[in-house]
Protein backbone atom coordinates (compact mmCIF):
# COMPACT_ATOMS: atom_id res chain seq x y z
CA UNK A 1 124.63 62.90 118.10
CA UNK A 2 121.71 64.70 118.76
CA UNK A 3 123.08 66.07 121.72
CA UNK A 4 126.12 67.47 120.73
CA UNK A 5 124.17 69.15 117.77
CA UNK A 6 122.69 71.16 120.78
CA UNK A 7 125.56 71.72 122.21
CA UNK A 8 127.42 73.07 119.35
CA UNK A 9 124.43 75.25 118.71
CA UNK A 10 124.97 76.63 122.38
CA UNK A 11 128.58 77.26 121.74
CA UNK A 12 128.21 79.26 118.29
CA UNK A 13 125.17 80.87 120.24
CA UNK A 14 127.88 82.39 123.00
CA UNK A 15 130.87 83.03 120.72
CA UNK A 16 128.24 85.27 118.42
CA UNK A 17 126.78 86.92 121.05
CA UNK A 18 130.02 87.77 122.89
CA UNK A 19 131.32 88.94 119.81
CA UNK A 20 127.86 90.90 118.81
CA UNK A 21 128.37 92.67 122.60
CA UNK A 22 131.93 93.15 121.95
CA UNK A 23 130.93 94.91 118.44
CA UNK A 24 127.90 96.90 119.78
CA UNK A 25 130.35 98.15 122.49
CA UNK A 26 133.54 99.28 120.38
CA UNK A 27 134.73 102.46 119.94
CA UNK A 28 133.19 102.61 116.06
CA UNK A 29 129.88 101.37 117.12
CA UNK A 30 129.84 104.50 119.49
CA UNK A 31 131.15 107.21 117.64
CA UNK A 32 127.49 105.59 115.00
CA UNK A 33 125.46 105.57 118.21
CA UNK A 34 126.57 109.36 118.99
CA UNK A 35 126.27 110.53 115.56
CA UNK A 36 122.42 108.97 114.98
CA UNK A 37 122.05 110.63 118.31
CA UNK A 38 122.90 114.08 117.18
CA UNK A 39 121.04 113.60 114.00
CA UNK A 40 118.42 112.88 115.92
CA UNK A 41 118.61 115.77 118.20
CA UNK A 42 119.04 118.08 115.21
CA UNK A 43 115.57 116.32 113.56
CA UNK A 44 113.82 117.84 117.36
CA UNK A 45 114.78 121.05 116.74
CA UNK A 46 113.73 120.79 113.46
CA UNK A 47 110.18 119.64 113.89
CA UNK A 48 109.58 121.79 117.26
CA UNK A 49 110.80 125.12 115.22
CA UNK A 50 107.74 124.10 112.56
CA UNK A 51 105.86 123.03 114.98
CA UNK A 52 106.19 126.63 116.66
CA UNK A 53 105.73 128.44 113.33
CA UNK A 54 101.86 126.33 113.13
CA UNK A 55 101.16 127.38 116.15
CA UNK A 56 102.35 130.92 116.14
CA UNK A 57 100.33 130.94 112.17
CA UNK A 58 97.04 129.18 114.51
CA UNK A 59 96.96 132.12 116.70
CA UNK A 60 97.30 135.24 114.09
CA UNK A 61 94.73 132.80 112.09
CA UNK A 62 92.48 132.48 115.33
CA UNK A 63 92.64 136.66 116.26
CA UNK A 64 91.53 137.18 112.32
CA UNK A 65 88.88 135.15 112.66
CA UNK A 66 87.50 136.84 116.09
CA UNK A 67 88.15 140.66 114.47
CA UNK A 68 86.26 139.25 111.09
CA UNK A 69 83.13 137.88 112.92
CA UNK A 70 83.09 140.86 115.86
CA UNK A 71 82.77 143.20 112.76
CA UNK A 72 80.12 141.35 110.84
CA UNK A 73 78.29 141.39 114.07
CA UNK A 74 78.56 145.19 114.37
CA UNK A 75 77.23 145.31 111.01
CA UNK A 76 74.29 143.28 111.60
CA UNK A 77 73.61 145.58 114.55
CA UNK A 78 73.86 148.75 112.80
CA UNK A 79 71.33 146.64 110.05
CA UNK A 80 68.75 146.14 112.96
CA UNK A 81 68.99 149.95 114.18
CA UNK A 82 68.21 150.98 110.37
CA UNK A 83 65.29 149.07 110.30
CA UNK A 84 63.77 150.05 113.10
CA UNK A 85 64.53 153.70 112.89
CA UNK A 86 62.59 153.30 109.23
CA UNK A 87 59.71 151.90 111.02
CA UNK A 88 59.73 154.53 113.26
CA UNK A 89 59.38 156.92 110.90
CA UNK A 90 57.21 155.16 108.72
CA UNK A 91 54.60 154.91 112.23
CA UNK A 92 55.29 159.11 112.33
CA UNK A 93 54.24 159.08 108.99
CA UNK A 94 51.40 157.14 109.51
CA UNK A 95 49.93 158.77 112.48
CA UNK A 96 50.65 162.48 111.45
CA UNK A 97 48.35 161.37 107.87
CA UNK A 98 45.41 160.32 110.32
């Protein structure tokens, strides 16, 4: 008894999978597998489009930044010549008094 409970098993195990293959392989099965497939393809071109935009906003982000901190440094420069051009004149002052 015990045996032919494994061999039945067996046998429903074939007919189910040669059924499954013959399902997976129909013409209905493919016409889902190409469809999913577009979809798919269509969800790419999606993502790498936004994915371009990022990158594309990264850059004009990443130029700002450089313009914003090559002017602060200018102005920090300009700050230093002040100063010492006051000192200057302050030490003018200074000696022309003594």
């Amino acid at each position: 008894m015990f045996f032919d409970k494994k061999i039945c098993s067996f046998a429903a195990g074939v007919l189910f999978g040669t059924a499954g293959i013959r399902i997976l392989s129909s013409r209905d099965a493919k016409k889902v597998y190409t469809h999913a497939t577009a979809a798919t393809l269509r969800a790419k071109d999606s993502v790498m489009k936004t994915v371009n935009t990022v990158k594309e906003n990264c850059e004009d982000i990443y130029a700002e930044a450089k313009l914003i901190n090559a002017k602060r440094e200018e102005k920090v420069a300009e700050e230093i010549i002040e100063d010492t051009s006051v000192e200057t004149e302050m030490q003018t002052v200074a000696t022309a008094e003594a």
